[in-house]
C-alpha atoms as a PDB file:
ATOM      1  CA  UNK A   1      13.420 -91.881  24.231  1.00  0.00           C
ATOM      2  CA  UNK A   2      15.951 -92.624  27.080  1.00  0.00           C
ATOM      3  CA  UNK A   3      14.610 -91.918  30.629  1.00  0.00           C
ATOM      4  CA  UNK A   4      17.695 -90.442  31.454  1.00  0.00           C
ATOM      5  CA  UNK A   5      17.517 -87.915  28.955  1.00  0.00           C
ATOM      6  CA  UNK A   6      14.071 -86.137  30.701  1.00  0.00           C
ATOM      7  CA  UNK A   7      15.151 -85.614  34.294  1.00  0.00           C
ATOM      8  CA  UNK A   8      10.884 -84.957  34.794  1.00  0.00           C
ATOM      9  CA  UNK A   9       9.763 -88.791  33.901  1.00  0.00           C
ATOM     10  CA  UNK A  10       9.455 -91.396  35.177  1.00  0.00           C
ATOM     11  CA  UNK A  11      12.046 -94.048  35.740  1.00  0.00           C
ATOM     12  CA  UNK A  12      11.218 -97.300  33.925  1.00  0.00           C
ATOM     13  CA  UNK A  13      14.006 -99.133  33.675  1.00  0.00           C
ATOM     14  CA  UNK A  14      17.538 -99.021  34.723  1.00  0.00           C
ATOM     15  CA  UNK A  15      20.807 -99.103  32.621  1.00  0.00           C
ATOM     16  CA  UNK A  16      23.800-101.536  34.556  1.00  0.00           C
ATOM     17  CA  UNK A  17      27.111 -99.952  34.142  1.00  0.00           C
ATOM     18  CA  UNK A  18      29.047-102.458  34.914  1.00  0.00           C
ATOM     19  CA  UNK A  19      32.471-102.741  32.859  1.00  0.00           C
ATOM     20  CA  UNK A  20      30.958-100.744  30.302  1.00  0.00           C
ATOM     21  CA  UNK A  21      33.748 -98.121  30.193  1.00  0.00           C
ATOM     22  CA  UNK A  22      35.964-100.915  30.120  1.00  0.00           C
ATOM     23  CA  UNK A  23      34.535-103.300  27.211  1.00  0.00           C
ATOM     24  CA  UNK A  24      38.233-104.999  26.664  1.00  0.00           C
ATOM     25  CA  UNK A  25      37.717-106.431  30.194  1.00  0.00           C
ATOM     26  CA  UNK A  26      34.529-108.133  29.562  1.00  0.00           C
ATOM     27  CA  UNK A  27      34.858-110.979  27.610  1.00  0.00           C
ATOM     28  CA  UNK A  28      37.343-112.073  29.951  1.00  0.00           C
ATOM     29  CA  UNK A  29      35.272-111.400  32.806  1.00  0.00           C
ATOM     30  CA  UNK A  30      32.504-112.972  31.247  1.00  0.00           C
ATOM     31  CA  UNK A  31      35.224-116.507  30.748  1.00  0.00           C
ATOM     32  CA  UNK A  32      36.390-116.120  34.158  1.00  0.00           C
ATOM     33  CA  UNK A  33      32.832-115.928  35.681  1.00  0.00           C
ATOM     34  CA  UNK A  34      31.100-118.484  33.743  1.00  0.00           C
ATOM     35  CA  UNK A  35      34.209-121.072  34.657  1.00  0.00           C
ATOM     36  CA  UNK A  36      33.817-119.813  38.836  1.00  0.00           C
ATOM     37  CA  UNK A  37      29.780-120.361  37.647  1.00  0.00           C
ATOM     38  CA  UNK A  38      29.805-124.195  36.217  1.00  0.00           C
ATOM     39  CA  UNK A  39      32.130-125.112  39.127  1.00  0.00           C
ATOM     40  CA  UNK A  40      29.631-123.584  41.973  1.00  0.00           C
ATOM     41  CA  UNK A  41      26.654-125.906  40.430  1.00  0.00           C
ATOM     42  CA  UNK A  42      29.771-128.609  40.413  1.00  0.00           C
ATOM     43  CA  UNK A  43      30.885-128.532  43.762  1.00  0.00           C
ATOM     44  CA  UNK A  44      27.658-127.477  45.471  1.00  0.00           C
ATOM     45  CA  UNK A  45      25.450-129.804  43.731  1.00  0.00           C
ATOM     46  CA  UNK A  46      27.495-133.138  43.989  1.00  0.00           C
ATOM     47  CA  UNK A  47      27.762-132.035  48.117  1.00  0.00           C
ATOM     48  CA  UNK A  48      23.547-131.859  48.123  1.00  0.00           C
ATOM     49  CA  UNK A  49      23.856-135.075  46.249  1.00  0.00           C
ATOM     50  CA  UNK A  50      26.411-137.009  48.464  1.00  0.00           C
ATOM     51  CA  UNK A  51      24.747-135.537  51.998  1.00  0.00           C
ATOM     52  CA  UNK A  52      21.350-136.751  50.846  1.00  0.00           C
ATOM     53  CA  UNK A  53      21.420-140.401  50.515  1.00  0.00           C
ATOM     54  CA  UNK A  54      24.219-141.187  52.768  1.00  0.00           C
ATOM     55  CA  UNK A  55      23.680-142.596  56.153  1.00  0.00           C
ATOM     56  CA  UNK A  56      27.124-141.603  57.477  1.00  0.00           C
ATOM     57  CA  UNK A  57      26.235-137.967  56.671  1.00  0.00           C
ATOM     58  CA  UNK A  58      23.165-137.995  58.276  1.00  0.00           C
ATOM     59  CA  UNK A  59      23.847-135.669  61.062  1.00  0.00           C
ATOM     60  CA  UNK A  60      23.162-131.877  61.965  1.00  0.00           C
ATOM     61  CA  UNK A  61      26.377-130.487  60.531  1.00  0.00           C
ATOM     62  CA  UNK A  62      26.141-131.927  57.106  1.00  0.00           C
ATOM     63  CA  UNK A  63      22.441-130.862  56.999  1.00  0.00           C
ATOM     64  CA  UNK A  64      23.571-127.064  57.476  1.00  0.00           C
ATOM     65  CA  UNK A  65      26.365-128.042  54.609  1.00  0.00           C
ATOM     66  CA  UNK A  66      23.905-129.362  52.784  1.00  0.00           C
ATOM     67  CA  UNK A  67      22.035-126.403  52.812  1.00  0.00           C
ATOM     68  CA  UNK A  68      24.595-123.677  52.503  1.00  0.00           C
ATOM     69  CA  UNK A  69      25.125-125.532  49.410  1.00  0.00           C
ATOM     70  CA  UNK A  70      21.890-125.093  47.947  1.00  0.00           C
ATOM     71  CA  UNK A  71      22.406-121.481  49.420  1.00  0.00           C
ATOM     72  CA  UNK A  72      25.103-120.849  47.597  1.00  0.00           C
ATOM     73  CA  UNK A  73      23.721-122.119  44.180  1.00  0.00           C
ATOM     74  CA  UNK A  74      20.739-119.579  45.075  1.00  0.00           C
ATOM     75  CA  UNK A  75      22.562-116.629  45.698  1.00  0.00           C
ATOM     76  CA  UNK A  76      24.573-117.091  42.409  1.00  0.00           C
ATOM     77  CA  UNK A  77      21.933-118.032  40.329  1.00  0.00           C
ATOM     78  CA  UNK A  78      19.821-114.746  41.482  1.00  0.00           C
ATOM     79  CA  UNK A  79      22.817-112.622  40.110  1.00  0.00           C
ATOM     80  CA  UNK A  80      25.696-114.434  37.753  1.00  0.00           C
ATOM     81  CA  UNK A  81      23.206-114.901  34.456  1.00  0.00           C
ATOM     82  CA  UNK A  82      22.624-111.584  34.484  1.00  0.00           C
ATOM     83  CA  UNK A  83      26.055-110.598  35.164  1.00  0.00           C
ATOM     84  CA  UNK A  84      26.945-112.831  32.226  1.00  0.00           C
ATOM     85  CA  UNK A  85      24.093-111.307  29.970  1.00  0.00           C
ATOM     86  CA  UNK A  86      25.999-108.178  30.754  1.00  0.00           C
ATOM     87  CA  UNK A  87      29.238-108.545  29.418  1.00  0.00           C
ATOM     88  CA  UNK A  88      27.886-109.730  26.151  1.00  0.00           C
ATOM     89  CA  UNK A  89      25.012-107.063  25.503  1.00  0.00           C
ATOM     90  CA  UNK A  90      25.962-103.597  24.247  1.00  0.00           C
ATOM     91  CA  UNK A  91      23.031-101.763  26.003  1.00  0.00           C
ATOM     92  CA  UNK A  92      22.211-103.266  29.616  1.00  0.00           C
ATOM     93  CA  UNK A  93      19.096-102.689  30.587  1.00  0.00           C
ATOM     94  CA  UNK A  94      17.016-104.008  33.397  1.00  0.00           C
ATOM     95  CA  UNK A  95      13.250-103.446  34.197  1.00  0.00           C
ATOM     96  CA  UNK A  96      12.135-102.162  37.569  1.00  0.00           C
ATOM     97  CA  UNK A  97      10.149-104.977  38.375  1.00  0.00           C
ATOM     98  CA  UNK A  98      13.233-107.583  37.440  1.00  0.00           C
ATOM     99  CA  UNK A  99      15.595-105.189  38.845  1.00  0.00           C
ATOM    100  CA  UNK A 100      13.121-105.775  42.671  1.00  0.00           C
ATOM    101  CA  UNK A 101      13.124-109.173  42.065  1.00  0.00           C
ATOM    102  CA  UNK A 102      17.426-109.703  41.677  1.00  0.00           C
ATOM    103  CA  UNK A 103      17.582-107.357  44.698  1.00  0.00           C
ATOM    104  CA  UNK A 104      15.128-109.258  46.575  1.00  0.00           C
ATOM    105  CA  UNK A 105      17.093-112.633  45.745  1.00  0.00           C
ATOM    106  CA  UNK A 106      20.609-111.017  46.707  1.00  0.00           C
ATOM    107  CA  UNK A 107      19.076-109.681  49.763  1.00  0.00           C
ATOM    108  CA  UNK A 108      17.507-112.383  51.280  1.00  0.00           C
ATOM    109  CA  UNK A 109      20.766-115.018  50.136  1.00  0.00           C
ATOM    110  CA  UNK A 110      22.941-112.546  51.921  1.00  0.00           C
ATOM    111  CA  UNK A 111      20.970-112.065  54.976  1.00  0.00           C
ATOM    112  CA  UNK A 112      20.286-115.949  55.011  1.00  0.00           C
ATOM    113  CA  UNK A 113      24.088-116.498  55.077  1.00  0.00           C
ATOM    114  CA  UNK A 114      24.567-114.432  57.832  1.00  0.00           C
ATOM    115  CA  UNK A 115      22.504-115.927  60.061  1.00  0.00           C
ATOM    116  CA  UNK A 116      23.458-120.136  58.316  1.00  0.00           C
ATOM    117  CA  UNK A 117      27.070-118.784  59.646  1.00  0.00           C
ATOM    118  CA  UNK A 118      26.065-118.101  63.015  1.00  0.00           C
ATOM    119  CA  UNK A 119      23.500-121.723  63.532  1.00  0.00           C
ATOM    120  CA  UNK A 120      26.491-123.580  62.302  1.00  0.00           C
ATOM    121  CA  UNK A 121      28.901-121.832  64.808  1.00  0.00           C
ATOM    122  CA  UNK A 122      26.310-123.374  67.467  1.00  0.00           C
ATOM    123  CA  UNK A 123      26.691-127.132  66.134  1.00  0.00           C
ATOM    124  CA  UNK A 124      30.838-126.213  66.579  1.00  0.00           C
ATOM    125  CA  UNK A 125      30.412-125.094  70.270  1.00  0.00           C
ATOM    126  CA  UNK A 126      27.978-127.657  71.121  1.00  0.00           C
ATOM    127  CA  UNK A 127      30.748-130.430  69.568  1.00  0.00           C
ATOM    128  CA  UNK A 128      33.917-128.911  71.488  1.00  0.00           C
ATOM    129  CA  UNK A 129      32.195-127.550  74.508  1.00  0.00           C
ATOM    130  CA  UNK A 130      29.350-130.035  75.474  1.00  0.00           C
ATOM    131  CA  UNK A 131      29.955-133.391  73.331  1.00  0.00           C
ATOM    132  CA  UNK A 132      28.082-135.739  75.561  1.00  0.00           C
ATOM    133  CA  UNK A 133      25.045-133.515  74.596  1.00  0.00           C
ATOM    134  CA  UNK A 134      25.193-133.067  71.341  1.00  0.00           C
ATOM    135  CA  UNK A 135      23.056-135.924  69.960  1.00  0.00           C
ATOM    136  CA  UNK A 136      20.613-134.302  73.024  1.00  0.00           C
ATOM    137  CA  UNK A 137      20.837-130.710  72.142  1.00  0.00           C
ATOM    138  CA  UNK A 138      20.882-131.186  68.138  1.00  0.00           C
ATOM    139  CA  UNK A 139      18.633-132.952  67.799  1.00  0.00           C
ATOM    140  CA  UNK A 140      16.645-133.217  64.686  1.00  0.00           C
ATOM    141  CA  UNK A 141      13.435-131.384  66.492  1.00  0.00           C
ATOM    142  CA  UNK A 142      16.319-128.329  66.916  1.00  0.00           C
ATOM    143  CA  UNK A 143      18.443-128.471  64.049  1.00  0.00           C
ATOM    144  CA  UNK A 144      15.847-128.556  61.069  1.00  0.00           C
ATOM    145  CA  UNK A 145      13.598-125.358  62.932  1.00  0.00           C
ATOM    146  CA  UNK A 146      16.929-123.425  63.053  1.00  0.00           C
ATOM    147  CA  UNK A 147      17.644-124.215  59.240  1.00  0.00           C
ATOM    148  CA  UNK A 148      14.320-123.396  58.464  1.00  0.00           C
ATOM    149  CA  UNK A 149      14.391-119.661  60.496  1.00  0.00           C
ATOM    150  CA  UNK A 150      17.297-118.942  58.806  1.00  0.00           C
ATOM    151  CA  UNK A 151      15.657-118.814  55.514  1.00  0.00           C
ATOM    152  CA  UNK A 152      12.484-117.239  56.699  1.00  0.00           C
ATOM    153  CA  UNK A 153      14.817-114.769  58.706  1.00  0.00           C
ATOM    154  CA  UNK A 154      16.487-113.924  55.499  1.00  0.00           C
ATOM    155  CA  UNK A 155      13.679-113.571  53.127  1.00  0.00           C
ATOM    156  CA  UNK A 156      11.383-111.222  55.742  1.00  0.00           C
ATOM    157  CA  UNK A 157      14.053-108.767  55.680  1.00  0.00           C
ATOM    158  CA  UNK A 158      14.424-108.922  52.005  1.00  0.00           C
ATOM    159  CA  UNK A 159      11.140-108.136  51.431  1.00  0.00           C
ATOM    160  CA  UNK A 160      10.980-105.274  53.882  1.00  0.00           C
ATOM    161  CA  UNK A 161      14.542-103.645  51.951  1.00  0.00           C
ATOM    162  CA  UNK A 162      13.149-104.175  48.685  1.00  0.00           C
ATOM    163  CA  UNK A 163       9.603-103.244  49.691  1.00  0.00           C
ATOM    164  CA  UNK A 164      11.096-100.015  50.950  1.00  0.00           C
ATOM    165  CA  UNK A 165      13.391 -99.421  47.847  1.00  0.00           C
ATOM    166  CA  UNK A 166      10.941 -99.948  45.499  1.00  0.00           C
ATOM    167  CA  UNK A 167       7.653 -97.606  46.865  1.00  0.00           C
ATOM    168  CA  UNK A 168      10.294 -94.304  46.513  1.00  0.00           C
ATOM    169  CA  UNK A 169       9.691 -92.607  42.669  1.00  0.00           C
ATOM    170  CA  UNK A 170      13.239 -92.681  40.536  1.00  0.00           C
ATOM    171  CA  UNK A 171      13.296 -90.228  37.934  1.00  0.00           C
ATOM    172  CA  UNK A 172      16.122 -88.307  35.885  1.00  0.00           C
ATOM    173  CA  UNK A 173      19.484 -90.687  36.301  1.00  0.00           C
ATOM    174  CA  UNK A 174      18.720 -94.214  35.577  1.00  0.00           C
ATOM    175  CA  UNK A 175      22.294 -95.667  35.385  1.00  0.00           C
ATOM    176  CA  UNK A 176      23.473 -97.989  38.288  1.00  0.00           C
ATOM    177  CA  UNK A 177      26.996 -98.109  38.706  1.00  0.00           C
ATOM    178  CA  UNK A 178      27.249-101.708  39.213  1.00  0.00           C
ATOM    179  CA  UNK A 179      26.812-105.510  37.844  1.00  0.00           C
ATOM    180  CA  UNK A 180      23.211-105.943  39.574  1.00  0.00           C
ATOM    181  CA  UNK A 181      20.656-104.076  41.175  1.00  0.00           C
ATOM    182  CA  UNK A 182      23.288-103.573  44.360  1.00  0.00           C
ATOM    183  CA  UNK A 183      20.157-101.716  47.272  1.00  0.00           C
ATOM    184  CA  UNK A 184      22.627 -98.748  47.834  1.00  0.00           C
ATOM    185  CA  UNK A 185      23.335 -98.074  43.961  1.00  0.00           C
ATOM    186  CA  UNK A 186      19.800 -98.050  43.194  1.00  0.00           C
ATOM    187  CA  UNK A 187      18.702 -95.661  46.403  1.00  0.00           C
ATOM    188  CA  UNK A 188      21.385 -93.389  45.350  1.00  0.00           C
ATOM    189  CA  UNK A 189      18.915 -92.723  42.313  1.00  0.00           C
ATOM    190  CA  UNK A 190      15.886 -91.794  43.860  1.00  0.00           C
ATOM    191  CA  UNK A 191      14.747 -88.543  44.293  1.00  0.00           C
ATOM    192  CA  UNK A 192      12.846 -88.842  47.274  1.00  0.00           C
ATOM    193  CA  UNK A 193      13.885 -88.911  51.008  1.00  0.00           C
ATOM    194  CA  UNK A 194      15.575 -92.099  52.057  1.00  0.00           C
ATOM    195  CA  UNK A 195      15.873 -91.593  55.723  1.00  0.00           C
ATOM    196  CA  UNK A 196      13.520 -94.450  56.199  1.00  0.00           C
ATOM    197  CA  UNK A 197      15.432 -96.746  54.096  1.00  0.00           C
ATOM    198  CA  UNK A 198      18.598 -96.123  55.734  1.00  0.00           C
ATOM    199  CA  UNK A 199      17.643 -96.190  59.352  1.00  0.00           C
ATOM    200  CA  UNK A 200      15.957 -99.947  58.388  1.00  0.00           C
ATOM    201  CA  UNK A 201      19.309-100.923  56.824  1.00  0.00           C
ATOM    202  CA  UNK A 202      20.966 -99.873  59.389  1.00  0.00           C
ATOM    203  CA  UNK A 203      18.430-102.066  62.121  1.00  0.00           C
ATOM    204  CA  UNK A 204      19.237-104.846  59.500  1.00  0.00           C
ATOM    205  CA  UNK A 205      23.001-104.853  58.624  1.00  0.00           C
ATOM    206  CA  UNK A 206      22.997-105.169  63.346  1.00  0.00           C
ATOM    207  CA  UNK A 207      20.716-107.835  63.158  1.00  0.00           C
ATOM    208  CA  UNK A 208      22.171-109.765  60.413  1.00  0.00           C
ATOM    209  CA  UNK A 209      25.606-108.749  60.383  1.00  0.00           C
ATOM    210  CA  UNK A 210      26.862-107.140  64.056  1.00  0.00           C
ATOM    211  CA  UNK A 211      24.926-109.776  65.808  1.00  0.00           C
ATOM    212  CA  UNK A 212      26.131-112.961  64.058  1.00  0.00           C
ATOM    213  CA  UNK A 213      29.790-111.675  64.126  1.00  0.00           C
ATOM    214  CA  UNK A 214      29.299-111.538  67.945  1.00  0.00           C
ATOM    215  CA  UNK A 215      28.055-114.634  68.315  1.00  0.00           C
ATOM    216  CA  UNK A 216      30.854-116.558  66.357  1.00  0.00           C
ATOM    217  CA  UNK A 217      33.434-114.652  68.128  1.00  0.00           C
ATOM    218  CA  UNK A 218      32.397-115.019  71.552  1.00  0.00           C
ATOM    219  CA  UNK A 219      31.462-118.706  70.331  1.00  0.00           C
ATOM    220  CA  UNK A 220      34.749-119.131  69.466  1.00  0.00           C
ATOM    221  CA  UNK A 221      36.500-117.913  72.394  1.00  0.00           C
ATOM    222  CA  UNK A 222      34.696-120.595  74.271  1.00  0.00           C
ATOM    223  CA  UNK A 223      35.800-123.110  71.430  1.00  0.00           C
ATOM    224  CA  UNK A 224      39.518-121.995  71.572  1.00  0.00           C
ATOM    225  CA  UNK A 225      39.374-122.189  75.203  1.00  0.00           C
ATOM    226  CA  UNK A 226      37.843-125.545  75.623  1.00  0.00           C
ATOM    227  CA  UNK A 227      40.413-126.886  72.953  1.00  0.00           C
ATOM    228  CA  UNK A 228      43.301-125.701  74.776  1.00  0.00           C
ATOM    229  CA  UNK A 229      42.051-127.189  77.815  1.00  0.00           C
ATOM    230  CA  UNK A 230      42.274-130.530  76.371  1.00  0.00           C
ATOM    231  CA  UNK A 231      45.580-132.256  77.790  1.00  0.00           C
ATOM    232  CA  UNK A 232      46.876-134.115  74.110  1.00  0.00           C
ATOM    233  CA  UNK A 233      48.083-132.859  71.607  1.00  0.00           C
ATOM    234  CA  UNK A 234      46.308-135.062  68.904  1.00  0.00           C
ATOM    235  CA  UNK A 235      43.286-134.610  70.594  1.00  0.00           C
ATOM    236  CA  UNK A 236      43.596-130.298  69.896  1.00  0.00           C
ATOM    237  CA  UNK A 237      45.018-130.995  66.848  1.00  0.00           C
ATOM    238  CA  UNK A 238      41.580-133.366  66.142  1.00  0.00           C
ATOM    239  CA  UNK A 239      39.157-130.527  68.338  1.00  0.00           C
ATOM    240  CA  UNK A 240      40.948-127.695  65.875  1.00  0.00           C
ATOM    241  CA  UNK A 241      40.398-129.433  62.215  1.00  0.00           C
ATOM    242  CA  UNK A 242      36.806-130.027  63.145  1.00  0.00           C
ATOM    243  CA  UNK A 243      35.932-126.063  63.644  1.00  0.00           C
ATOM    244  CA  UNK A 244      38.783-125.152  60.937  1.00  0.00           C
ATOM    245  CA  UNK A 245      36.614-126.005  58.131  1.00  0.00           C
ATOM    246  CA  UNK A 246      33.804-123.283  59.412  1.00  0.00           C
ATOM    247  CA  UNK A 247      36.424-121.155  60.061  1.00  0.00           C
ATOM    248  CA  UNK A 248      37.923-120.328  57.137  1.00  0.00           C
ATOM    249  CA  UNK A 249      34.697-119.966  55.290  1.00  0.00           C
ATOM    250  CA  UNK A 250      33.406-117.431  58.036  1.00  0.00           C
ATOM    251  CA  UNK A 251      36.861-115.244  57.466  1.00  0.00           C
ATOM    252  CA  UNK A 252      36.332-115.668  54.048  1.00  0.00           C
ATOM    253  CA  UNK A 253      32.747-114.607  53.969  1.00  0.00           C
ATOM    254  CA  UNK A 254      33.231-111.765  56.777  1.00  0.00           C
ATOM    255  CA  UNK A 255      36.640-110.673  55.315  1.00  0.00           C
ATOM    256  CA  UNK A 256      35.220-109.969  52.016  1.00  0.00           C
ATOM    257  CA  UNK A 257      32.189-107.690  53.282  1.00  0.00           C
ATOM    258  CA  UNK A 258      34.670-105.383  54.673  1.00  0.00           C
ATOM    259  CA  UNK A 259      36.141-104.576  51.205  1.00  0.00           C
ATOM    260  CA  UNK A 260      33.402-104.115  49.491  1.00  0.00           C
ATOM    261  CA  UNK A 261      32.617-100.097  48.035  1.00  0.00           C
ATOM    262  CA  UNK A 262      31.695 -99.051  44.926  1.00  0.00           C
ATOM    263  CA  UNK A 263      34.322 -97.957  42.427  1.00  0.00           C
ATOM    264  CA  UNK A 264      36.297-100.126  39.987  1.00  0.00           C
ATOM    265  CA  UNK A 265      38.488-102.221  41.790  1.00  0.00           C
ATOM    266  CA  UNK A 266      35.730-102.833  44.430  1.00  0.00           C
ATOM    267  CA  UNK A 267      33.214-103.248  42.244  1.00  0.00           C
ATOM    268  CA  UNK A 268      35.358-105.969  41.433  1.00  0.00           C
ATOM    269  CA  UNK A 269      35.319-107.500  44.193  1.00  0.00           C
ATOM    270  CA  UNK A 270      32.004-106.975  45.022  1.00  0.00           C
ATOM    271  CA  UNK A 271      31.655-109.591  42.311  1.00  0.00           C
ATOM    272  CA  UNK A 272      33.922-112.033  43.185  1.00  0.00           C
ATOM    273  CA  UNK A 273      32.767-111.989  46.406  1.00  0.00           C
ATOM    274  CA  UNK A 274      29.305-112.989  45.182  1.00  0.00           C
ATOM    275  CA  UNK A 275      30.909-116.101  43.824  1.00  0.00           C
ATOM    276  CA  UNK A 276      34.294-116.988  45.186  1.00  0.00           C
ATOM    277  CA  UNK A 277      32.766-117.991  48.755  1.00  0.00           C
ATOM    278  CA  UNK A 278      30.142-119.845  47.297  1.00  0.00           C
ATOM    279  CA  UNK A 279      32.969-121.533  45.184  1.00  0.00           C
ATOM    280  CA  UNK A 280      34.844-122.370  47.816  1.00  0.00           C
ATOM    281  CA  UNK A 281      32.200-123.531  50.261  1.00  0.00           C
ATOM    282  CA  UNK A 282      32.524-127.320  48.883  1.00  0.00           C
ATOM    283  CA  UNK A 283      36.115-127.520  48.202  1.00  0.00           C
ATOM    284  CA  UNK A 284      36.797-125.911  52.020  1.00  0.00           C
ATOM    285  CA  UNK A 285      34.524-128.508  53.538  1.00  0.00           C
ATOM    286  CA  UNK A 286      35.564-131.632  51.621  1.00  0.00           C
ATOM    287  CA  UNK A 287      39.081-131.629  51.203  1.00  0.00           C
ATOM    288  CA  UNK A 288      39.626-132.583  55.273  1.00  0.00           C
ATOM    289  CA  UNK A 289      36.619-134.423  55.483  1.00  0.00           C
ATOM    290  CA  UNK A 290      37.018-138.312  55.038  1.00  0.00           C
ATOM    291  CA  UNK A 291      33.015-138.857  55.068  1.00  0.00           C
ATOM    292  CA  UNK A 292      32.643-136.541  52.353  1.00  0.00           C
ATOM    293  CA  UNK A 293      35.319-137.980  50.048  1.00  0.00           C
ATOM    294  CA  UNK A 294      34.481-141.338  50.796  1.00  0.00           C
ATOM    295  CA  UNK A 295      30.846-140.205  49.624  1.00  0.00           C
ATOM    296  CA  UNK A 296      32.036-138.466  46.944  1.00  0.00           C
ATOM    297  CA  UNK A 297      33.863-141.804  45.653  1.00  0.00           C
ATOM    298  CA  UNK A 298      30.754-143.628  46.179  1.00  0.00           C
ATOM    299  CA  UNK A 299      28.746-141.364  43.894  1.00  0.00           C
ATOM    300  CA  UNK A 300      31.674-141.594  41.471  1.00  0.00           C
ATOM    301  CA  UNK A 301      31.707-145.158  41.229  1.00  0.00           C
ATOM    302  CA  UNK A 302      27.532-145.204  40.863  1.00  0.00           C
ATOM    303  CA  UNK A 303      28.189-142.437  38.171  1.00  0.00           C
ATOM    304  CA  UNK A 304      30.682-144.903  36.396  1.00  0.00           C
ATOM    305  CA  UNK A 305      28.450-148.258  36.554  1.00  0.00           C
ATOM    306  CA  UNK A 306      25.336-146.539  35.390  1.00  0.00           C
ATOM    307  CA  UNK A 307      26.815-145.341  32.046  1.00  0.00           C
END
């Protein structure tokens, strides 16, 4: 018997809407995200690879590159197979305990990249603003704790927002009008009092969102200031396509949130924003990076002699 059908049971599993009432859209979906998919593990797998071995890369910022990468490869691979599994199967069904474990993964890679943003901001300023410091203050006794707070950061709140989600009973409506177990689309089923839940996003979206947004802009007013202080032009132009790079992936990232609701169209892009930045992350940070591509080459060439 469905659970939706008896409005007095239990909730045992939920249904994922996601295209269904537009089934001509998801094979192509299903194409298109697969292709975005393989080129995420791609990208961000041959960047951990190069960063690794490489003495030249051996430094603070292509540690935190190194790890968004893996980040990003996470926070896909916690929602695009099921995604995937979506488009192809008629009736899409998820169990609560899978369902807490997906939400618990998109959580915590969300949260995580929030705060990644804002520790690699710091290696920018510290760069621009203080250079004859920088081997001083990031340092590997500074760097690696930050890296490593970040996740912690990121996976204490996740448990506390799914922890939260998951003690409230759901019963009647078990259909979740999106591609995962999205937090908000699955409170909006339960038929108990979510006060709680709400006032701890709300501590958490200031902590992870408002508070890193603050500290790259006021970061970056410092940046752009110091920059412009700097008396030749090659030198800006040099200061500039260092932080440009971190830039465009926090406007990206940031840019995206902003956007994101929950009908069609931004359902949409709730999904492409899942894996376009990730996407991105490697191709942004390795086109205008000469280390990279020379690393990239090198791995190329290995690649090429061993078969």
């Amino acid at each position: 018997m469905d659970v939706s059908s008896n409005q007095t049971s239990p909730v045992i599993a939920f249904v994922l809407l996601g295209l269904s009432a537009h089934p001509k859209l998801e094979k192509t979906f299903f194409m298109l995200i697969l292709l975005m998919y393989l080129v995420i593990l791609l990208g961000n797998g041959v960047l951990i690879l190069v960063t690794i071995p490489d003495s030249r890369l051996d430094t603070p910022m292509y540690f935190f590159l190194g790890n968004l990468s893996f980040l990003g490869i996470c926070c896909t691979t916690s929602s695009v197979p099921l995604i995937l599994n979506s488009f192809l199967t008629p009736r899409k069904t998820i169990s609560l305990s899978a369902c807490a474990v997906q939400m618990f993964l998109s959580f915590a890679m969300g949260a995580t990249a929030c705060v990644f943003l804002s520790v690699t901001v710091f290696d920018r300023y510290v760069t621009i603003c203080n250079p004859l410091r920088y081997s001083e203050v990031m340092s590997k006794a500074t760097y690696v704790p930050m890296a490593a707070g970040s996740w912690v950061a990121g996976s204490l709140t996740a448990m506390v927002q799914t922890s939260l989600a998951m003690r409230l009973p759901f019963c009647g409506d078990n259909i979740i009008n999106h591609f995962i177990c999205e937090i908000l689309a699955v409170l909006k089923l339960t038929c108990a009092d979510i006060s709680v839940n709400v006032i701890s996003m709300g501590v958490a979206n200031v902590i992870f969102l408002g508070v890193p947004v603050l500290l790259i802009t006021f970061s970056y007013v410092f940046i752009i200031a110091t920059i412009l202080r700097i008396p030749s032009a090659e030198g800006r132009k040099k200061a500039f396509s260092t932080c440009s790079a971190h830039l465009t992936v926090v406007i990206v990232f940031y840019g995206t949130i902003l956007f994101i609701k929950q009908d069609l169209a931004d359902k949409l892009i709730s999904l492409f924003y899942g894996v376009v930045t990730p996407m991105l992350n490697p191709i942004i940070y390795s086109l205008r990076n000469k280390d990279v591509k020379a690393a990239v080459r090198s791995l190329y060439v290995l690649v090429c002699l061993t078969l």
